[in-house]
C-alpha atoms as a PDB file:
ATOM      1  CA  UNK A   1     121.502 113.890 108.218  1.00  0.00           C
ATOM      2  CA  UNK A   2     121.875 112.055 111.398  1.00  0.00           C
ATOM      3  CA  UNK A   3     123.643 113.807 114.059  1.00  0.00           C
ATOM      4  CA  UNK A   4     127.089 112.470 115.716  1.00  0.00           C
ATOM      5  CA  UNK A   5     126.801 110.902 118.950  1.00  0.00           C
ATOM      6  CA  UNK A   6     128.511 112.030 121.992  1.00  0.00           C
ATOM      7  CA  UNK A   7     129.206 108.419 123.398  1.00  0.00           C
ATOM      8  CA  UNK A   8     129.159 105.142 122.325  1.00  0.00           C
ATOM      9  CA  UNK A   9     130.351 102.591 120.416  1.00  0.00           C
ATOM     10  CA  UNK A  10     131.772 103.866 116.730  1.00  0.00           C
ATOM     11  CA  UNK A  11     131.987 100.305 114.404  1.00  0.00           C
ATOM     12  CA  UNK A  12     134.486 100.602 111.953  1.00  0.00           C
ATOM     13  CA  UNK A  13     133.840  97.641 108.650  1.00  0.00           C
ATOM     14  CA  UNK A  14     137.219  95.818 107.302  1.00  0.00           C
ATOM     15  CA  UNK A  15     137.079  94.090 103.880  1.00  0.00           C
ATOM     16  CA  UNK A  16     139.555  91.254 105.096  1.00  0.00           C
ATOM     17  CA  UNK A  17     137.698  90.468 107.972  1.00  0.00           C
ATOM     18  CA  UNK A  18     133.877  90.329 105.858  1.00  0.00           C
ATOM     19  CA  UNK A  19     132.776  88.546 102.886  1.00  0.00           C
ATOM     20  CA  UNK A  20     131.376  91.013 101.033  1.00  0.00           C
ATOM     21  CA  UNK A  21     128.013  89.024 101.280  1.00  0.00           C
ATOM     22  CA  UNK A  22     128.010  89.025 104.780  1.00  0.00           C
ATOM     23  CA  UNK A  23     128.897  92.779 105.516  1.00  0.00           C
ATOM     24  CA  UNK A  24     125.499  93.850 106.001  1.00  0.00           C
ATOM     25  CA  UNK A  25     124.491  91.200 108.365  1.00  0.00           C
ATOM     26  CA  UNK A  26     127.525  92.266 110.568  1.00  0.00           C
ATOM     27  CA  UNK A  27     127.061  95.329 111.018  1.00  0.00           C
ATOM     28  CA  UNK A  28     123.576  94.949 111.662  1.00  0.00           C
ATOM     29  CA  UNK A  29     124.367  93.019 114.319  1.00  0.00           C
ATOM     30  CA  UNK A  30     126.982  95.173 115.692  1.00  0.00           C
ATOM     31  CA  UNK A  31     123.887  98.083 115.686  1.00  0.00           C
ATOM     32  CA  UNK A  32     121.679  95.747 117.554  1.00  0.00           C
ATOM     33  CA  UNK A  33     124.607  95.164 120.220  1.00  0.00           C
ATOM     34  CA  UNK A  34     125.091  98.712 120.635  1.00  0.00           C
ATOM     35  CA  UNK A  35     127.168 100.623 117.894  1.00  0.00           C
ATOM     36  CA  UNK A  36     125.820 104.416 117.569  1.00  0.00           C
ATOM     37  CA  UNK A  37     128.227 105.156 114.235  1.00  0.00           C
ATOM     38  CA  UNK A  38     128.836 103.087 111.685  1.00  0.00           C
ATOM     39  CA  UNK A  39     131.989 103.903 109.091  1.00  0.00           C
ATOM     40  CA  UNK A  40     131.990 101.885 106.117  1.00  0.00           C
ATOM     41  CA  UNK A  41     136.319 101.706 105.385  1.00  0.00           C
ATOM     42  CA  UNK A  42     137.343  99.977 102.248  1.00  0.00           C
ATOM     43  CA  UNK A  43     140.541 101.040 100.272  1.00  0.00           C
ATOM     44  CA  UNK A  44     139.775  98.082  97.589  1.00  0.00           C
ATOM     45  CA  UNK A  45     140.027 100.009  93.846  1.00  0.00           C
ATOM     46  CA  UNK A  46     136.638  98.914  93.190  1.00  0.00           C
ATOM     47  CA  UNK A  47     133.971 101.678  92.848  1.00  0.00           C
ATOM     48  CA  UNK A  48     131.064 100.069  91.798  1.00  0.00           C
ATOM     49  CA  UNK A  49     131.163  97.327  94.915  1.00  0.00           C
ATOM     50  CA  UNK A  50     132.085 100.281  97.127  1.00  0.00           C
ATOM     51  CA  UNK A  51     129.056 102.137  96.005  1.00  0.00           C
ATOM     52  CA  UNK A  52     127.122  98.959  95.874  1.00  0.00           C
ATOM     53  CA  UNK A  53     128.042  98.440 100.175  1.00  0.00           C
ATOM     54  CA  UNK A  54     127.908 101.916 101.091  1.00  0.00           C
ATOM     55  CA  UNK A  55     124.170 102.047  99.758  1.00  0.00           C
ATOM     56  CA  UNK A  56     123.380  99.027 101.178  1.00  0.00           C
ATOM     57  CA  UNK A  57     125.020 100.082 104.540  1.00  0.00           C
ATOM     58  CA  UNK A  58     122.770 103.306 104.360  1.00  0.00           C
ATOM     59  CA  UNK A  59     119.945 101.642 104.238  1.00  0.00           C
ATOM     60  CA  UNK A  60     120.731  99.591 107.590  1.00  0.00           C
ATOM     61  CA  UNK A  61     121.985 102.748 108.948  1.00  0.00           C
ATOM     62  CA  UNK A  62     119.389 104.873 108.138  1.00  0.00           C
ATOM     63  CA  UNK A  63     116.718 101.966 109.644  1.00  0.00           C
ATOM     64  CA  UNK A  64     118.281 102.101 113.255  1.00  0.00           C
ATOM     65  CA  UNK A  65     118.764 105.863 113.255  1.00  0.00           C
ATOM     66  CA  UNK A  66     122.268 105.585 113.135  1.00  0.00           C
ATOM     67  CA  UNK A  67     125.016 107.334 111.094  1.00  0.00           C
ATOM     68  CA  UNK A  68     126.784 106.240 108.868  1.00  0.00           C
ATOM     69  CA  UNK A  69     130.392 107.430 107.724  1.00  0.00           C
ATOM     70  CA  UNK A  70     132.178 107.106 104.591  1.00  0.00           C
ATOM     71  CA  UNK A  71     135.942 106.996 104.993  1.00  0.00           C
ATOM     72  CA  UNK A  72     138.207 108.810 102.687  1.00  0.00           C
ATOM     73  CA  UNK A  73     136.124 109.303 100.079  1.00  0.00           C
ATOM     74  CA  UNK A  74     134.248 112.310 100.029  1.00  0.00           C
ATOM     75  CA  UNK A  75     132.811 111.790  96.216  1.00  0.00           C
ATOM     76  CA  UNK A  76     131.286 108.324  97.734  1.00  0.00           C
ATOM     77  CA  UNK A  77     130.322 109.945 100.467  1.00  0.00           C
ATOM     78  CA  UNK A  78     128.575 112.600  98.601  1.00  0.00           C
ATOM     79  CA  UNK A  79     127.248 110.262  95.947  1.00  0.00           C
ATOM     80  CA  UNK A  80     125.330 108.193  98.021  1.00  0.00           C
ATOM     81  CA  UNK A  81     123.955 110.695 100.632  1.00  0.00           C
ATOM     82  CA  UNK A  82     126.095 109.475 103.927  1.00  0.00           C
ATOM     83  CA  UNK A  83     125.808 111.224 106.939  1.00  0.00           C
ATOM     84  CA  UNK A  84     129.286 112.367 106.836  1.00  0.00           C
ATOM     85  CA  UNK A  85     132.852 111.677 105.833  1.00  0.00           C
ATOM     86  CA  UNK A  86     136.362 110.478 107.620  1.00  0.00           C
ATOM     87  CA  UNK A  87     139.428 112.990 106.888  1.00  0.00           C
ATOM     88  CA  UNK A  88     143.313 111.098 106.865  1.00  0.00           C
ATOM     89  CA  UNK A  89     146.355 113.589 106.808  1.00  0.00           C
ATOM     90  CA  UNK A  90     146.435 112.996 103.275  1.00  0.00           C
ATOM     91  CA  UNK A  91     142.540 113.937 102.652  1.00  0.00           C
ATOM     92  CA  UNK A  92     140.114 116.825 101.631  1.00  0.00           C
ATOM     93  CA  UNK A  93     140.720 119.628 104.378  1.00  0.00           C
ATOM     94  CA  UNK A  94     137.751 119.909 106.389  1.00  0.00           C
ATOM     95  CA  UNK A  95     136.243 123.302 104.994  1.00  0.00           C
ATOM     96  CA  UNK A  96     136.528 121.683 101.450  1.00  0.00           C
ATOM     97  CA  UNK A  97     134.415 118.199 102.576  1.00  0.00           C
ATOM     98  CA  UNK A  98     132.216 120.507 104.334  1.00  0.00           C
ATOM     99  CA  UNK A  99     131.678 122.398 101.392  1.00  0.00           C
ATOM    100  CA  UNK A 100     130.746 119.425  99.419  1.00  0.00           C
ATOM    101  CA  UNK A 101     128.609 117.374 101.764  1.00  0.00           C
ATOM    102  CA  UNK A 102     126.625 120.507 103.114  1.00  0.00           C
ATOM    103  CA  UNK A 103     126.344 122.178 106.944  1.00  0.00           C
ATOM    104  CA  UNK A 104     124.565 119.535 108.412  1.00  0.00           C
ATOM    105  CA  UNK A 105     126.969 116.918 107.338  1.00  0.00           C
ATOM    106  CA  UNK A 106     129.419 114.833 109.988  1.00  0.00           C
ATOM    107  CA  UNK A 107     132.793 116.078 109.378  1.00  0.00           C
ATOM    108  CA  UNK A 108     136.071 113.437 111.561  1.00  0.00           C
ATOM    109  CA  UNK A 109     139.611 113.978 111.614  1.00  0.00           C
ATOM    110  CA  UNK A 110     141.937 111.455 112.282  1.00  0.00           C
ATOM    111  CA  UNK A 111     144.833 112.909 114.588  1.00  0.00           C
ATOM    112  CA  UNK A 112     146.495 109.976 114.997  1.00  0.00           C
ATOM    113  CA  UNK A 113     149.221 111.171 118.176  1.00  0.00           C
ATOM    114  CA  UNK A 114     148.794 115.149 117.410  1.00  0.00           C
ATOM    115  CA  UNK A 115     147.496 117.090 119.736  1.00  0.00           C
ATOM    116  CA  UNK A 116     147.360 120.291 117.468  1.00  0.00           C
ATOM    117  CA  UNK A 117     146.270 118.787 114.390  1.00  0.00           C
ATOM    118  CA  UNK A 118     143.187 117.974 117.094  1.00  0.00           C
ATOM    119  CA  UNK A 119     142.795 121.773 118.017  1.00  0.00           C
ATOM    120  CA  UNK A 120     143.132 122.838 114.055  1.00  0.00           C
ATOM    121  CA  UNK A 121     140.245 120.374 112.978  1.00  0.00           C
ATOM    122  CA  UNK A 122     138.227 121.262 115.431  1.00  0.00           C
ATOM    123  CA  UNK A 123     138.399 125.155 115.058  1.00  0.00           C
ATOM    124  CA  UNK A 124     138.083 124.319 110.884  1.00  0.00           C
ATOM    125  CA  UNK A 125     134.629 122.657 112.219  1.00  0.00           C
ATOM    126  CA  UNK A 126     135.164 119.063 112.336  1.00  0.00           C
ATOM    127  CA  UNK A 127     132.343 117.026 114.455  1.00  0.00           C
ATOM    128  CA  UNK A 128     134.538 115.134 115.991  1.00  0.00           C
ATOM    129  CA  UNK A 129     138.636 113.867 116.124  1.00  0.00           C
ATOM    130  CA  UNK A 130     139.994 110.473 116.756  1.00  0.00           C
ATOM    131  CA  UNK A 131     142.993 109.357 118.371  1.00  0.00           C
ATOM    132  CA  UNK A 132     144.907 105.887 117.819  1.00  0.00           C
ATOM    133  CA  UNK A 133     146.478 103.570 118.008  1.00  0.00           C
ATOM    134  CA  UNK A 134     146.489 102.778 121.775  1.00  0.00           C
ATOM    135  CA  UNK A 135     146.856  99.394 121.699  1.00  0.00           C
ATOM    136  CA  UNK A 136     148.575  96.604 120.166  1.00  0.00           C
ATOM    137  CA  UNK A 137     146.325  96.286 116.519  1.00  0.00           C
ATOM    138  CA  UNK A 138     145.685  93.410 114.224  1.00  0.00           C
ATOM    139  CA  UNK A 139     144.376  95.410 111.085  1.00  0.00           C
ATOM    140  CA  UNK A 140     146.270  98.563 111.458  1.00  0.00           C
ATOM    141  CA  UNK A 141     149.923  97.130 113.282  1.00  0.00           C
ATOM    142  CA  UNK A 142     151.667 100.156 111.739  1.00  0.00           C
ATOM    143  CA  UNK A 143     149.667 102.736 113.009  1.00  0.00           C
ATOM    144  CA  UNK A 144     151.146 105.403 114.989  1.00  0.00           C
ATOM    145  CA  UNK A 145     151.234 104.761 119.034  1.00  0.00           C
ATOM    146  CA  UNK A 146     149.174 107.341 120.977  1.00  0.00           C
ATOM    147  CA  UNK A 147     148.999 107.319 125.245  1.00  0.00           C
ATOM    148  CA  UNK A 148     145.862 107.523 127.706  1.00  0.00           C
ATOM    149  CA  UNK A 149     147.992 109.894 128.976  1.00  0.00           C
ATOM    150  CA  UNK A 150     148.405 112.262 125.823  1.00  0.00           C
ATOM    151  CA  UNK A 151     144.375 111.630 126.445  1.00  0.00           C
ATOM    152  CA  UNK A 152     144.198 113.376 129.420  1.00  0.00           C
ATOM    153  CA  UNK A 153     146.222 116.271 128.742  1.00  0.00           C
ATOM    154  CA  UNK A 154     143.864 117.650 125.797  1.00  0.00           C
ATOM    155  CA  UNK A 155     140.521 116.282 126.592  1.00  0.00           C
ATOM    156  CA  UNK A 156     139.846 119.097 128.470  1.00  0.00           C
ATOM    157  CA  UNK A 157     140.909 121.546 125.805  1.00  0.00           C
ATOM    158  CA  UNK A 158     138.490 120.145 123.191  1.00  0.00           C
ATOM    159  CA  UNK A 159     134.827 120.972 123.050  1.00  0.00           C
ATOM    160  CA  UNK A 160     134.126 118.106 119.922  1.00  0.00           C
ATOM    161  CA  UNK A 161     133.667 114.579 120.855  1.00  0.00           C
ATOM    162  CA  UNK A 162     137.199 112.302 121.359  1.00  0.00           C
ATOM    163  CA  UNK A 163     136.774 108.840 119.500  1.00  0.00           C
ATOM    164  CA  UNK A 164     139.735 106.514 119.978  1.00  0.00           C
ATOM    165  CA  UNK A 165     140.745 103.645 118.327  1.00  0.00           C
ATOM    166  CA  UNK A 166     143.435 100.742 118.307  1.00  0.00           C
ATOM    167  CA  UNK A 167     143.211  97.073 119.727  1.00  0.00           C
ATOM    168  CA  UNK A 168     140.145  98.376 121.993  1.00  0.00           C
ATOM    169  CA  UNK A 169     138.126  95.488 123.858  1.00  0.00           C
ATOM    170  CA  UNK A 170     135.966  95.362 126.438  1.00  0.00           C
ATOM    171  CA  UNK A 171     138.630  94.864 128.979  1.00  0.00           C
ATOM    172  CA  UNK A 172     140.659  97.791 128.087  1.00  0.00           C
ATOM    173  CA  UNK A 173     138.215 100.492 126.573  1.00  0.00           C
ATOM    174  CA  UNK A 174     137.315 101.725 130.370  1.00  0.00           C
ATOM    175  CA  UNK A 175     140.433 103.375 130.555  1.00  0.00           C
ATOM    176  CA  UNK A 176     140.199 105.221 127.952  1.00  0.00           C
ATOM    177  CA  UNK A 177     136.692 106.487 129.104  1.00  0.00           C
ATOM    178  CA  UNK A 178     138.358 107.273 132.269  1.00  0.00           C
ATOM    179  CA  UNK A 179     141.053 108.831 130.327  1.00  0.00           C
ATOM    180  CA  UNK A 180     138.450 111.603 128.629  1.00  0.00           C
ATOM    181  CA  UNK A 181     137.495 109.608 125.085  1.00  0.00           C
ATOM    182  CA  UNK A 182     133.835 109.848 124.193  1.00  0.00           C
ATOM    183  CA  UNK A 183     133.563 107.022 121.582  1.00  0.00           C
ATOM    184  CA  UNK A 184     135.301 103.580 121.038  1.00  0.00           C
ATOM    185  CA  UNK A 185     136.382 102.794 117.518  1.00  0.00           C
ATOM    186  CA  UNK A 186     136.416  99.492 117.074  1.00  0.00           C
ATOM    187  CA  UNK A 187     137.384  97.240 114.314  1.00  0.00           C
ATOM    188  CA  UNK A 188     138.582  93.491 114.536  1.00  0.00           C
ATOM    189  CA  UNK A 189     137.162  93.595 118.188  1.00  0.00           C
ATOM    190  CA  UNK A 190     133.494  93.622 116.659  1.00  0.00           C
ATOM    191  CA  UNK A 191     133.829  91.995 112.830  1.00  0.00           C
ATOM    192  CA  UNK A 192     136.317  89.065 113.714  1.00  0.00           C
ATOM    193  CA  UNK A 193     133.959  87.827 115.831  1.00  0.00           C
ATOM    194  CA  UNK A 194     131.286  84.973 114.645  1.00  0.00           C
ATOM    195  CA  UNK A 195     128.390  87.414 115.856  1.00  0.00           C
ATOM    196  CA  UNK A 196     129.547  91.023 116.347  1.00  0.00           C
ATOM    197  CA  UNK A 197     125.879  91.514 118.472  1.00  0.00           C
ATOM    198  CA  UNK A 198     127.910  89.680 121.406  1.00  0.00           C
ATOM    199  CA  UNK A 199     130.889  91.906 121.823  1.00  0.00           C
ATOM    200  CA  UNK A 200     129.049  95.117 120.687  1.00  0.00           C
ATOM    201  CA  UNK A 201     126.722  94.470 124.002  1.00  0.00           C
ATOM    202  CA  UNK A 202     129.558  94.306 125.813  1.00  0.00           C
ATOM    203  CA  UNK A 203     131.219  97.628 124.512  1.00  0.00           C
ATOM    204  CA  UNK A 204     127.999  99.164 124.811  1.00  0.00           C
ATOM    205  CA  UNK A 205     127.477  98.521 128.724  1.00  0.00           C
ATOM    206  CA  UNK A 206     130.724 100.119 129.033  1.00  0.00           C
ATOM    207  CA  UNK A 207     128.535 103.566 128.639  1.00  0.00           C
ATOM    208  CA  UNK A 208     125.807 102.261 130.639  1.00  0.00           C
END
């Protein structure tokens, strides 16, 4: 397994923003920009394809030394030897996907606004917990709002890394660097683009 980074760009894949022939490409291009996790996110009811990308996107992964994350599903995640899985509020508890994926697996927790569902992940052993939305989002608009501020008061309290996510660009992600996040999640900023190489560089000189 490849370990989690502690900074860096974190490239989340959306099925309505690829073609299912070009999500490969993408995110190889986002990796060559400057993404350091990959999660491969598709709720489509279609296992075969899903196992069909996920393997696919392991191999890219696995070729740049990068990680790559299955979200949701820990039997996908298990069946096709990712580097770790994504936990929702309505998931596999940590110990459990832990259990199943092995020690040396990457276990994340979305926290969404929740400061101590942050503090319970991480002392259940999660790798890391994200945060979001913190800005105004074009594939998740209902997502829960979360604050730079809320940022601030608990990144000093947590020892894992702090990924955030939400209508993050280059423009805005600074401030939530300055605000104590680790990693940038970013969806429609990268795979809306033509070529997501060109924004990933940009995202990525933000950790220069």
């Amino acid at each position: 397994m490849i370990p989690f980074p502690r900074r860096g760009l974190y490239a989340v894949t959306d099925p309505r923003l690829l073609a299912p022939t070009g999500l490969v490409n993408a995110v190889e291009a986002a990796i060559l920009g400057g993404a350091v996790v990959v999660q491969y996110r598709d709720k489509v009811n279609d296992r075969a394809r899903r196992h069909r990308q996920a393997d696919a996107l392991l191999g890219v992964c696995r070729r740049y030394a990068v990680p790559l994350i299955i979200n949701d599903d820990l039997q996908l995640a298990a069946a096709v030897g990712a580097d770790g899985i994504h936990l929702g509020r309505d998931d596999a508890p940590v110990k459990l996907a832990r259990k199943r994926l092995g020690p040396t697996a990457i276990v994340g927790v979305s926290c969404y606004n929740q400061a101590a569902r942050a503090f319970e992940a991480q002392a259940d052993g999660a790798d890391y917990v994200a945060f979001g939305r913190f800005f105004a989002s074009s594939t998740k608009p209902a997502a829960v709002q979360s604050s730079p501020e809320m940022l601030r008061e608990v990144a000093p309290r947590l020892s894992v890394p702090i990924v955030v996510i939400g209508g993050i660009t280059p423009e805005n992600g600074a401030s939530l660097l300055q605000a104590g996040a680790d990693l940038l999640a970013v969806v429609g900023g990268l795979f809306e683009t033509a070529d997501p190489r060109v924004p990933a560089t940009k995202f990525a000189r933000l950790f220069a």
